[in-house]
N, C-alpha and C. Protein backbone atom coordinates (compact mmCIF):
# COMPACT_ATOMS: atom_id res chain seq x y z
N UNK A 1 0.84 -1.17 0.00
CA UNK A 1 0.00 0.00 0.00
C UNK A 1 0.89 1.24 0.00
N UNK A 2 0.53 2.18 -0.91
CA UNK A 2 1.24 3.58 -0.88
C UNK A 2 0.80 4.49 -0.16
N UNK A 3 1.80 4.92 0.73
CA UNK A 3 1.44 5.90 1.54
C UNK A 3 1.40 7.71 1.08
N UNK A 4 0.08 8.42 0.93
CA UNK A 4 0.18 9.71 0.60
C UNK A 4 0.44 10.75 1.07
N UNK A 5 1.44 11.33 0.91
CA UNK A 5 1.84 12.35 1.67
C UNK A 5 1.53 13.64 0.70
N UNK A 6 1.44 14.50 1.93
CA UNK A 6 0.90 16.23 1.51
C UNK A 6 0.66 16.75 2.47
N UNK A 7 0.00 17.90 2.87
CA UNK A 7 -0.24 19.64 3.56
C UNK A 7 -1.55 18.11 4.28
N UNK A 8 -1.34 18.84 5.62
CA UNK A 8 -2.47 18.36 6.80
C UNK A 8 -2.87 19.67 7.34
N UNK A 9 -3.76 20.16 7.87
CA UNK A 9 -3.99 21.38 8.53
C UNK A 9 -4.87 20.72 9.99
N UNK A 10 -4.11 20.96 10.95
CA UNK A 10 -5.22 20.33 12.12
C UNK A 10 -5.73 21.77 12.70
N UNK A 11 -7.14 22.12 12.53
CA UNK A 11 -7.91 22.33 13.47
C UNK A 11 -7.67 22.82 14.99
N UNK A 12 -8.31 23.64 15.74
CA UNK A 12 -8.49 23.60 17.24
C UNK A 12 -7.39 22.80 18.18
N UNK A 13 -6.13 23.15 18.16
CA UNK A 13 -5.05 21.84 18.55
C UNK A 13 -4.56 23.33 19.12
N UNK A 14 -4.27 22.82 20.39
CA UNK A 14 -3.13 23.32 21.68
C UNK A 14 -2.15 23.94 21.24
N UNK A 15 -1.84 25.00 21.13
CA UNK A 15 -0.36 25.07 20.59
C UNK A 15 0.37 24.73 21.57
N UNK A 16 0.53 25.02 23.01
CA UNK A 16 0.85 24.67 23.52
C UNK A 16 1.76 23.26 23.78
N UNK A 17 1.07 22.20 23.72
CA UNK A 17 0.93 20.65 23.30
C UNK A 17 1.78 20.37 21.88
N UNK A 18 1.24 21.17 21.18
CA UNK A 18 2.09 21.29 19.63
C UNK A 18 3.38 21.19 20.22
N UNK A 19 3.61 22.18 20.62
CA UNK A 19 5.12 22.94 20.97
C UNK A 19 6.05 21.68 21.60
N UNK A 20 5.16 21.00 22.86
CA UNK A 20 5.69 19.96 23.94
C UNK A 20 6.22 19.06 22.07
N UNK A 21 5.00 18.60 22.03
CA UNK A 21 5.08 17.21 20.73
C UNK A 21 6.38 17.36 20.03
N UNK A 22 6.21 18.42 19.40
CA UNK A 22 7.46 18.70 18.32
C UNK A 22 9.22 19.01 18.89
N UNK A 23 8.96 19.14 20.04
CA UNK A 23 10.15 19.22 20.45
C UNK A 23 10.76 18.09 21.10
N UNK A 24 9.61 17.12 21.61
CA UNK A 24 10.00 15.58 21.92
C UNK A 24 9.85 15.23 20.52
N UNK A 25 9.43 15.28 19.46
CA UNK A 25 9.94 14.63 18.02
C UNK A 25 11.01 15.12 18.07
N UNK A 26 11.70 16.43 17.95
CA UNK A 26 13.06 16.74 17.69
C UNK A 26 13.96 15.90 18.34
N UNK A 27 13.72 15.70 20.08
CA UNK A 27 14.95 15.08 20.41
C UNK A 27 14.81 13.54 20.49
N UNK A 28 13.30 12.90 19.63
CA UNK A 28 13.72 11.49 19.19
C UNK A 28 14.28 11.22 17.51
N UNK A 29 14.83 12.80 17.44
CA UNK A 29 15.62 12.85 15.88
C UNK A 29 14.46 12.13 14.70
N UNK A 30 12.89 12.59 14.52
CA UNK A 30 12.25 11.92 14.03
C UNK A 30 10.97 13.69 13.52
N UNK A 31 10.81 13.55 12.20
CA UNK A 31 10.06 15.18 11.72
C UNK A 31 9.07 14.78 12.16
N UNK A 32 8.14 15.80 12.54
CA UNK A 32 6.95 16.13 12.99
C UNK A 32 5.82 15.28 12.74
N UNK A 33 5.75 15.11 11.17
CA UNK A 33 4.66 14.03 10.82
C UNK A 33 4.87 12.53 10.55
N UNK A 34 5.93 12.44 10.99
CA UNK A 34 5.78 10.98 11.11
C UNK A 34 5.64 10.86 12.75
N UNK A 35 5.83 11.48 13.51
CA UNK A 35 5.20 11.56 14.95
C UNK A 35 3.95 11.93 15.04
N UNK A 36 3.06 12.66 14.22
CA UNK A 36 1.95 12.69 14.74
C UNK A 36 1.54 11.21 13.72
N UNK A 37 2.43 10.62 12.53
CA UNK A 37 1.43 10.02 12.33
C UNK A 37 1.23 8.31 13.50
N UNK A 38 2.52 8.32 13.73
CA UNK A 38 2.54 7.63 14.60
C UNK A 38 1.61 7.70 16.01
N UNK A 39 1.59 8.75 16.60
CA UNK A 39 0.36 8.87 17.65
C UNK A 39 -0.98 8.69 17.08
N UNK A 40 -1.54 9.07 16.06
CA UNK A 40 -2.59 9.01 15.72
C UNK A 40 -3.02 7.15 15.61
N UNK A 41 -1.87 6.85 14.49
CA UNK A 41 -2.22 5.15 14.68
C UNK A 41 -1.92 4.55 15.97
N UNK A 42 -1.28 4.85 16.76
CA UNK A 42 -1.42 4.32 18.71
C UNK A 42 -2.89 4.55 18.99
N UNK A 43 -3.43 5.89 19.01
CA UNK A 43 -4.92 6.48 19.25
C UNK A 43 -5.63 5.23 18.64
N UNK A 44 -5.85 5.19 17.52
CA UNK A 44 -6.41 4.15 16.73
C UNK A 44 -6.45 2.92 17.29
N UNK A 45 -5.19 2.50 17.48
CA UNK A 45 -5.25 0.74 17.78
C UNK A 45 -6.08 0.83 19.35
N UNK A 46 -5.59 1.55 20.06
CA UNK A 46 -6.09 1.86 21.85
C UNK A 46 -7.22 2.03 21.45
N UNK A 47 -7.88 2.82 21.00
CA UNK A 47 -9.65 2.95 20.66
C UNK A 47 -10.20 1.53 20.08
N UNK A 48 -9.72 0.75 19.05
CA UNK A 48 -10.11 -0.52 18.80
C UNK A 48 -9.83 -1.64 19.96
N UNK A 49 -9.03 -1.43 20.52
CA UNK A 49 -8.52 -2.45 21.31
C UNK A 49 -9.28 -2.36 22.56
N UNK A 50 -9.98 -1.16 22.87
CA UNK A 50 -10.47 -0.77 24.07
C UNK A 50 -11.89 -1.67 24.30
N UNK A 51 -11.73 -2.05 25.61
CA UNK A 51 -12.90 -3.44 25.80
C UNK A 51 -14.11 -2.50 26.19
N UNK A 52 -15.40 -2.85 26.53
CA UNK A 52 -16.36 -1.83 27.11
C UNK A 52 -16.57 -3.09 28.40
N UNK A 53 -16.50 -2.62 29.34
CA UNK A 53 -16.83 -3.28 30.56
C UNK A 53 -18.52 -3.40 30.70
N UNK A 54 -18.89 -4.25 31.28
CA UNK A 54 -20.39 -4.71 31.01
C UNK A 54 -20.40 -5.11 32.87
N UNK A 55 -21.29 -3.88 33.24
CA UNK A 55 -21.26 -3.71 34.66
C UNK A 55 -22.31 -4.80 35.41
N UNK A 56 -23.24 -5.22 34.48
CA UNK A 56 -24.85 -5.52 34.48
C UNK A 56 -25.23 -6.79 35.56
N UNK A 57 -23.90 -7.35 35.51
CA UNK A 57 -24.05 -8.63 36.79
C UNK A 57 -23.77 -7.79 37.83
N UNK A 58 -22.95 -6.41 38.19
CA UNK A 58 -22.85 -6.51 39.14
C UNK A 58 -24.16 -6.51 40.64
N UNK A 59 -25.21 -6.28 40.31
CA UNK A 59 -26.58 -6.79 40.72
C UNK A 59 -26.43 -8.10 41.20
N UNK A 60 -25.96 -9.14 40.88
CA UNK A 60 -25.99 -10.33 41.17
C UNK A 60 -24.71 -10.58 42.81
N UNK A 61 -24.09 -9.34 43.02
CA UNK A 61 -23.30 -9.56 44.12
C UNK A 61 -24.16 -10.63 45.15
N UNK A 62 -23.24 -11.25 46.06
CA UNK A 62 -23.73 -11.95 47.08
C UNK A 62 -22.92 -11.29 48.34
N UNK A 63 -23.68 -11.42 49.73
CA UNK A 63 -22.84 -11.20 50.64
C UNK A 63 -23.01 -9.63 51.47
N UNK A 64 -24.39 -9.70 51.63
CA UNK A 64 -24.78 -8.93 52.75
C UNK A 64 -23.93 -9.06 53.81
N UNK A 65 -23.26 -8.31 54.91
CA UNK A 65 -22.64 -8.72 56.05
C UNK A 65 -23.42 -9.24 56.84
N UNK A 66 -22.97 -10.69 56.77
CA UNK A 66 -23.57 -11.95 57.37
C UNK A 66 -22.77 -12.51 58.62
N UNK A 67 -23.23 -12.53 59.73
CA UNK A 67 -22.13 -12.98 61.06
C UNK A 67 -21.81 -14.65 60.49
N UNK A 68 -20.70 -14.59 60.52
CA UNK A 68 -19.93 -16.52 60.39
C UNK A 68 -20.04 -16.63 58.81
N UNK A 69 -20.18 -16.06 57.95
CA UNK A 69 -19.84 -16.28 56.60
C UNK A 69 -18.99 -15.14 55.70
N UNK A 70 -17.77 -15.73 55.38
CA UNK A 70 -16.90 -14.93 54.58
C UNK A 70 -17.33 -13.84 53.29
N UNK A 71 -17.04 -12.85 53.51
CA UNK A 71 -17.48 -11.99 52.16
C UNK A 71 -16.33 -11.95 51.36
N UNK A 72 -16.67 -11.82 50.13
CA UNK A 72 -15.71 -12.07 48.69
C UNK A 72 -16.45 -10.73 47.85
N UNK A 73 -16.80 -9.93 48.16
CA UNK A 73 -16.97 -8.46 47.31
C UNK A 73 -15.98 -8.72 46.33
N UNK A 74 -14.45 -8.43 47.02
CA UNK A 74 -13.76 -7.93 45.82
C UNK A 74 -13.77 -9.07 44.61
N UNK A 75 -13.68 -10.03 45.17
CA UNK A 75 -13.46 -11.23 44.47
C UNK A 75 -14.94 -10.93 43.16
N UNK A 76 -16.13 -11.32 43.54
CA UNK A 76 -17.08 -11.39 43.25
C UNK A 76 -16.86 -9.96 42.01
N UNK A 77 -16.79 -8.91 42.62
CA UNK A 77 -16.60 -7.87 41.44
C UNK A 77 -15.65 -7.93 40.98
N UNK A 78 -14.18 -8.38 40.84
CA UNK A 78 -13.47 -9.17 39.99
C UNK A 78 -13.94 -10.01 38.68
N UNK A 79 -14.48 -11.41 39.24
CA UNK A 79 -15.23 -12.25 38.32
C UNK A 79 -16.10 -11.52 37.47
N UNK A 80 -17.03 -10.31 37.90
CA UNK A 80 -18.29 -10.38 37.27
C UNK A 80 -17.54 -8.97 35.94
N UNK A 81 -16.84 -8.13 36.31
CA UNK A 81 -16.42 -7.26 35.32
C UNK A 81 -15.26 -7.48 34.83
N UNK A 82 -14.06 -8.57 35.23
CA UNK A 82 -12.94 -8.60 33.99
C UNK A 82 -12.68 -10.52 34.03
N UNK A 83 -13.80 -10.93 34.43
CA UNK A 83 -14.21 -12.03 34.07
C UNK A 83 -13.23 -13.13 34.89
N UNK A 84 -12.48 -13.00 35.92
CA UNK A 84 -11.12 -13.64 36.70
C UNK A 84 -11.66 -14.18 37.86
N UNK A 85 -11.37 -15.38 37.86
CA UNK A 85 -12.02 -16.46 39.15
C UNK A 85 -11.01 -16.15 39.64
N UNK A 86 -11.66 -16.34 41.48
CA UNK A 86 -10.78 -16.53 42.30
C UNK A 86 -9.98 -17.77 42.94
């Protein structure tokens, strides 16, 4: 695949932030747009890669404070949102 290069104009952007960016591109000896294009595809993969947590069991907790029976909260909300037995 060929990559197209030309004039980008970004919009509403920090100069500020600009300023930080381009001067950490300078001292990773690397021009400007291949650093932003590089952040942009990081942005990208992190936004695809990003899971949506599905809160909806947590309703199903057990473990009112009960005298003589162990509570497992954390455990229990463990299992039910990143899916990890205890």
């Amino acid at each position: 695949m060929q990559k197209q290069k030309g004039i980008l104009v970004i919009r509403n952007s920090d100069k500020k932030v600009y300023r930080r960016f381009r001067q950490k591109a300078l001292e990773e000896d690397i021009n400007v747009g291949k650093a932003i294009t590089e952040a942009m595809e990081y942005w990208l993969e992190a936004k695809q890669n990003k899971k949506k947590t599905n809160i909806s069991g947590i309703r199903k907790l057990n473990g009112i404070i009960k005298a003589g029976k162990k509570v497992r909260w954390s455990e229990q909300v463990d299992e039910i949102l990143y899916g990890a037995s205890a």
